[in-house]
N, C-alpha and C. Protein backbone atom coordinates (compact mmCIF):
# COMPACT_ATOMS: atom_id res chain seq x y z
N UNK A 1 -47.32 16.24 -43.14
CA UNK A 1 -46.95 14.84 -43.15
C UNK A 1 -48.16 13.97 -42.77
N UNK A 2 -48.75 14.23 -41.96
CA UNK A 2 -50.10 13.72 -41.14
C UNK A 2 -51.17 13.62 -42.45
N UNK A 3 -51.43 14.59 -43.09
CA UNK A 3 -52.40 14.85 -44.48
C UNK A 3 -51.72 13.97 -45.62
N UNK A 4 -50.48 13.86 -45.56
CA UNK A 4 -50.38 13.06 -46.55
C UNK A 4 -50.36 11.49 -46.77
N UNK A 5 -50.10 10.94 -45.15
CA UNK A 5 -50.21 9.54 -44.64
C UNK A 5 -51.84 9.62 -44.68
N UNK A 6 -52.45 10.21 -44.50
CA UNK A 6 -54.14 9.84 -44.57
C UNK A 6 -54.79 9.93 -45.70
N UNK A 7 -54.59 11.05 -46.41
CA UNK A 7 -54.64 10.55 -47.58
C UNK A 7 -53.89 8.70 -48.43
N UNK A 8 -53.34 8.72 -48.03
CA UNK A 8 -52.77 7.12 -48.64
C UNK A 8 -53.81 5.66 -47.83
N UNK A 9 -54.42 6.13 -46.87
CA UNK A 9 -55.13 5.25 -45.96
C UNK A 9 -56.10 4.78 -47.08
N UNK A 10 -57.10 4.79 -47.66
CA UNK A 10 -58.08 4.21 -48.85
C UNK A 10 -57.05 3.41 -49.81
N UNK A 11 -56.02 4.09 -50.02
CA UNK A 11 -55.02 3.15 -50.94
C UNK A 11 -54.81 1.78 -50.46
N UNK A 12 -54.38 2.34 -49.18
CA UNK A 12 -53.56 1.13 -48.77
C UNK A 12 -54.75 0.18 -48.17
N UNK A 13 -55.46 0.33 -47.67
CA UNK A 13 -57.11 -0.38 -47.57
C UNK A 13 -57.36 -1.33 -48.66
N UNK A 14 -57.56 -0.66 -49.93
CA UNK A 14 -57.78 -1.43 -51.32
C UNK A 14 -57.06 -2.11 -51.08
N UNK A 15 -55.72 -1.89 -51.24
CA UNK A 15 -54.47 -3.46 -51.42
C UNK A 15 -54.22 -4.54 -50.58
N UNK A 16 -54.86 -3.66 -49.12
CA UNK A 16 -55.31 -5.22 -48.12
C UNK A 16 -56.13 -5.91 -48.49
N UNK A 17 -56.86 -5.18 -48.78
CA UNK A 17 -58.45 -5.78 -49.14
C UNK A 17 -58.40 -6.88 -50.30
N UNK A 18 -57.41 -6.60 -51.51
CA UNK A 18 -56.76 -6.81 -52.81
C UNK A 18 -56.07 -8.50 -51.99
N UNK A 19 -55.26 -8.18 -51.29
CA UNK A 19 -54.46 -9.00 -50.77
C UNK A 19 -55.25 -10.31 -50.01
N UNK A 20 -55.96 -9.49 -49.17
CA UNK A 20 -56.63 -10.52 -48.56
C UNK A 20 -57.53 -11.72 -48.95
N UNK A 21 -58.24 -10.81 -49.79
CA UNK A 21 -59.29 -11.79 -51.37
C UNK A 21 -58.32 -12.94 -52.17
N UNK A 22 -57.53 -12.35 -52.22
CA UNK A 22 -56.75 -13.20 -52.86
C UNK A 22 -55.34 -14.38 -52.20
N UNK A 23 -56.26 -14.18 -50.91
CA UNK A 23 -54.88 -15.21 -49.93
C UNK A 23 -54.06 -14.73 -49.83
N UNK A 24 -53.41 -13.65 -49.79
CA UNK A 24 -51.57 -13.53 -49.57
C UNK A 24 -51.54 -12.97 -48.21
N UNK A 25 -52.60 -12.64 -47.14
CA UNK A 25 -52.17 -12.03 -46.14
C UNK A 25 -51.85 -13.39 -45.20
N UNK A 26 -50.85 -12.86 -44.15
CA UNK A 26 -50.83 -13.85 -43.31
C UNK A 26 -50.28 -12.66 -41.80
N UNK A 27 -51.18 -13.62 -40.43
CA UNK A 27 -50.99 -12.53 -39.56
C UNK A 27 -50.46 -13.59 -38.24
N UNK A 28 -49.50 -13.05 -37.88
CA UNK A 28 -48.69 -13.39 -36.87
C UNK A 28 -49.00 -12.78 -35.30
N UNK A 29 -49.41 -13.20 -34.62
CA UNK A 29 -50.29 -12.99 -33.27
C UNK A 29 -49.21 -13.79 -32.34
N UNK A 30 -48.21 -13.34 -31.08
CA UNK A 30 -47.53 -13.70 -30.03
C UNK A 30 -48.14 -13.07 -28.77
N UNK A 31 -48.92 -14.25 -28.18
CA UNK A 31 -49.57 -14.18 -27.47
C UNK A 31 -49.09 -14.71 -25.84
N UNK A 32 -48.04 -13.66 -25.10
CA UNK A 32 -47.58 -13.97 -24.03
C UNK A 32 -48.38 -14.05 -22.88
N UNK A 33 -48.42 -15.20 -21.96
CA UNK A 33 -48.84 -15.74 -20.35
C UNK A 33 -50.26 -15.96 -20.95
N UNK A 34 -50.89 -16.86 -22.13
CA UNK A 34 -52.21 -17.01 -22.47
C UNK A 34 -51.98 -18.38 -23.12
N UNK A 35 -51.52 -19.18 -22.69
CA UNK A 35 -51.41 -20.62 -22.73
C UNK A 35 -52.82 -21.22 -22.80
N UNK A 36 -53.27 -20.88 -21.47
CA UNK A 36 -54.99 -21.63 -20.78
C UNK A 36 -55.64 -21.30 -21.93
N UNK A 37 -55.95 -19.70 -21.92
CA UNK A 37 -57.16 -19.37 -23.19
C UNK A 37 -57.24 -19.68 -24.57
N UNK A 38 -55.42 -20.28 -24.79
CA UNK A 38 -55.30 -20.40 -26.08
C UNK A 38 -55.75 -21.69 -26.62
N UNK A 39 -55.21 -22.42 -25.42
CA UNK A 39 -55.93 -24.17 -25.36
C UNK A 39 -57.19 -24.49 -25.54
N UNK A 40 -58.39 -23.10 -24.66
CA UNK A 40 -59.54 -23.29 -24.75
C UNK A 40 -60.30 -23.16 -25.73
N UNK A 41 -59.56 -21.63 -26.62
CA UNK A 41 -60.14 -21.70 -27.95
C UNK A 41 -59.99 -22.49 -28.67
N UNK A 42 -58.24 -23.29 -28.55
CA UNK A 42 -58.14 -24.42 -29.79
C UNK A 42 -58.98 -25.60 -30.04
N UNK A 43 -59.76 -25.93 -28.50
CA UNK A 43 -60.73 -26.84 -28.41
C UNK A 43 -62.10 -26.09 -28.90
N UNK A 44 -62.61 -25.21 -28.59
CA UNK A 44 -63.69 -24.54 -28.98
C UNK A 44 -63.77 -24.90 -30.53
N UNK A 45 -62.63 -24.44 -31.45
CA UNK A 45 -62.85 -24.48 -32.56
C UNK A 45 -62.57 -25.50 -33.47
N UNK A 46 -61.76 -26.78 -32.33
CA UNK A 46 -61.80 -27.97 -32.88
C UNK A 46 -63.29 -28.79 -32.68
N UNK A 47 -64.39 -28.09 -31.83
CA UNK A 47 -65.63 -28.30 -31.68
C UNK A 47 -66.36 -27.95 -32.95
N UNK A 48 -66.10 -27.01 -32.79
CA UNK A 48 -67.15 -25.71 -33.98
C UNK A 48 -66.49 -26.65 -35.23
N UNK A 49 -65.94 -27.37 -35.69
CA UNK A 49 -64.85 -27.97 -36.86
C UNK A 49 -66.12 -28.73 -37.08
N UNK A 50 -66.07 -30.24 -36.15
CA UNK A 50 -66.62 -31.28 -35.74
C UNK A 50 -68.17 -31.37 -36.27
N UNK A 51 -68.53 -30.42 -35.50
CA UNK A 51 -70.39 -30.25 -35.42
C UNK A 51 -70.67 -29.31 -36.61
N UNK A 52 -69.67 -28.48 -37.27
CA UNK A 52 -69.84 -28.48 -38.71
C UNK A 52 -69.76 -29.62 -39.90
N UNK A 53 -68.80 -30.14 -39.56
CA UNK A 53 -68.71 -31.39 -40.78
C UNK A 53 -70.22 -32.30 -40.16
N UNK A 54 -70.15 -32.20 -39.31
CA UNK A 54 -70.88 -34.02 -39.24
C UNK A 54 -72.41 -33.28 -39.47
N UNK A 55 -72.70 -31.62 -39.55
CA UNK A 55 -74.00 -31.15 -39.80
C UNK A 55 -74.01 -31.24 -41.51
N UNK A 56 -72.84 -30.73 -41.92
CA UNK A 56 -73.06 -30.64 -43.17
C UNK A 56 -73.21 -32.46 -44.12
N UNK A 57 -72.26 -33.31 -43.88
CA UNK A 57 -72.28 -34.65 -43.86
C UNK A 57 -73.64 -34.47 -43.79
N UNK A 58 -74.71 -34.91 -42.49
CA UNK A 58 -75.63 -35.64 -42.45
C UNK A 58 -77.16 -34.40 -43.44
N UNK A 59 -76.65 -33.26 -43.25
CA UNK A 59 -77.82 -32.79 -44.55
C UNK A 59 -77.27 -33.38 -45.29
N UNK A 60 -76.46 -33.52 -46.14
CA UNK A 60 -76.16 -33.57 -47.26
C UNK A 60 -76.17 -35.27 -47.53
N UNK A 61 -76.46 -36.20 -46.69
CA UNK A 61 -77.23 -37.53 -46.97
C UNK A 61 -78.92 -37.39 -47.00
N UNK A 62 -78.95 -36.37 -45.76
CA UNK A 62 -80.86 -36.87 -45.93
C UNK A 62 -80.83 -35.24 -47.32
N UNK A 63 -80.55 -34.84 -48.00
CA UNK A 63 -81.15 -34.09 -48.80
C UNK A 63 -80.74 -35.48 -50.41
N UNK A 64 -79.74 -35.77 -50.96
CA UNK A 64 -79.37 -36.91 -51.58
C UNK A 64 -80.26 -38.46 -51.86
N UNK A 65 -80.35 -38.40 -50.33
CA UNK A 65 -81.28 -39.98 -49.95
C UNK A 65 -82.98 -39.60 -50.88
N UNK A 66 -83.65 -38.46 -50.61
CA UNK A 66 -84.66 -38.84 -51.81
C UNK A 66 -84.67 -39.05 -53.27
N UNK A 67 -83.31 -38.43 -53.94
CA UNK A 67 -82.89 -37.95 -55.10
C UNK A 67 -82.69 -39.15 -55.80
N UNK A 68 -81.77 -39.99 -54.71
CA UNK A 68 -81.74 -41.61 -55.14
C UNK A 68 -82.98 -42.64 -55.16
N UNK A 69 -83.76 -42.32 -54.32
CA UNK A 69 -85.20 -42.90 -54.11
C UNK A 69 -85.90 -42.85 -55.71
N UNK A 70 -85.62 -41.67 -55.82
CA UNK A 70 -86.74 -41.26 -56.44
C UNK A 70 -86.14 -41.25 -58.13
N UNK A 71 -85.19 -41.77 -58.06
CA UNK A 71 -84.70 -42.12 -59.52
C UNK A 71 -84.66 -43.50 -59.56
N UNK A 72 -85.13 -44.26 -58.89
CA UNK A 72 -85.17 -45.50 -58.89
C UNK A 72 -86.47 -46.24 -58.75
N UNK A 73 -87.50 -45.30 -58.11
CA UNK A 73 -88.71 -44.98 -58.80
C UNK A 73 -89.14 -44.84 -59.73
N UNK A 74 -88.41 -44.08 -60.38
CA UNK A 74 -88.72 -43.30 -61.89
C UNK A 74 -88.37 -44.38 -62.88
N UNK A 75 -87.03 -45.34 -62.47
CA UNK A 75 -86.79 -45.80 -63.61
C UNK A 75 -87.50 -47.65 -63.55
N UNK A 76 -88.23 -47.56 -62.51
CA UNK A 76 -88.72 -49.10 -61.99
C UNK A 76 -89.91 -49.03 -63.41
N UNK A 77 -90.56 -48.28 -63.14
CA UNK A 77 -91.88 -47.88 -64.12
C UNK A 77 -91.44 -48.56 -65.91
N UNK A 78 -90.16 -47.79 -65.98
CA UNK A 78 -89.63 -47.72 -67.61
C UNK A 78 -88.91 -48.89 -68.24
N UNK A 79 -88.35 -49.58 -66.52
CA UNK A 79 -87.78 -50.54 -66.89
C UNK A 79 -88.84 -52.05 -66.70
N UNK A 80 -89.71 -51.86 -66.14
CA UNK A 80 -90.77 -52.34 -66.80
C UNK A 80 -91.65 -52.83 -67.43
N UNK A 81 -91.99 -51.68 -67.93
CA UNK A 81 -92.29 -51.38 -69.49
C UNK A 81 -91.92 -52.23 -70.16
N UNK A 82 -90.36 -51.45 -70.55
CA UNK A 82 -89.82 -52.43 -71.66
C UNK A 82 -89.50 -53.81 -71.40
N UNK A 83 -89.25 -54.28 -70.41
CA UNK A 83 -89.35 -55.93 -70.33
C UNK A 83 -90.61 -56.04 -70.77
N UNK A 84 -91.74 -55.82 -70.22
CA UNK A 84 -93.15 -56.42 -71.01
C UNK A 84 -93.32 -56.29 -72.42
N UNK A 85 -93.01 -55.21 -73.15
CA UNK A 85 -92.49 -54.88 -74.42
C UNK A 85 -92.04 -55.96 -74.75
N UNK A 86 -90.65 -56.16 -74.43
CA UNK A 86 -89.75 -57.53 -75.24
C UNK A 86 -90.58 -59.26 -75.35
N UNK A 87 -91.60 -58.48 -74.18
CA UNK A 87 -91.94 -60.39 -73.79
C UNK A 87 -92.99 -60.58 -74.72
N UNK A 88 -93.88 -59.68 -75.44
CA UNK A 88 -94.85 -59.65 -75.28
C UNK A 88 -94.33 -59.36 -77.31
N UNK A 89 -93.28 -59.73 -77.81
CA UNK A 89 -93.23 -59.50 -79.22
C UNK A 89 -92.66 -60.95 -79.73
């Protein structure tokens, strides 16, 4: 009986694994007389939330902010141009 439940262990691995990739697991944790620690993590990771967004937010302005610079650069030159073009016919 023992050999044949272990043998099935890689099976049943894959289909967590299967499961998990694909969202369907869900895990239920009752966590008795841990009120305090539970509070502390919920703040911890409403931290870790926070100082992720506002890291990713502010790269993701200063990487943007030259992109815009610099197409408005690009197009000062062309636009330009062709005004002197038009004036100048």
């Amino acid at each position: 009986m023992l050999l044949r439940k272990s043998v099935q262990i890689p099976e049943q691995l894959a289909d967590l694994l299967k499961m998990t990739m694909g969202g369907q697991t869900k895990l239920n944790i009752d966590l008795t007389g841990s009120e305090e620690p539970v509070q502390r993590l919920d703040k911890m990771i409403n931290k870790l939330i926070i100082s992720l967004s506002v890291r990713h937010s502010s790269s993701h302005r200063a990487r943007s902010a030259p992109r815009i610079c610099s197409r408005r650069s690009a197009a000062s030159p062309s636009s330009a141009s062709s005004a002197t073009s038009s004036h100048s016919s």
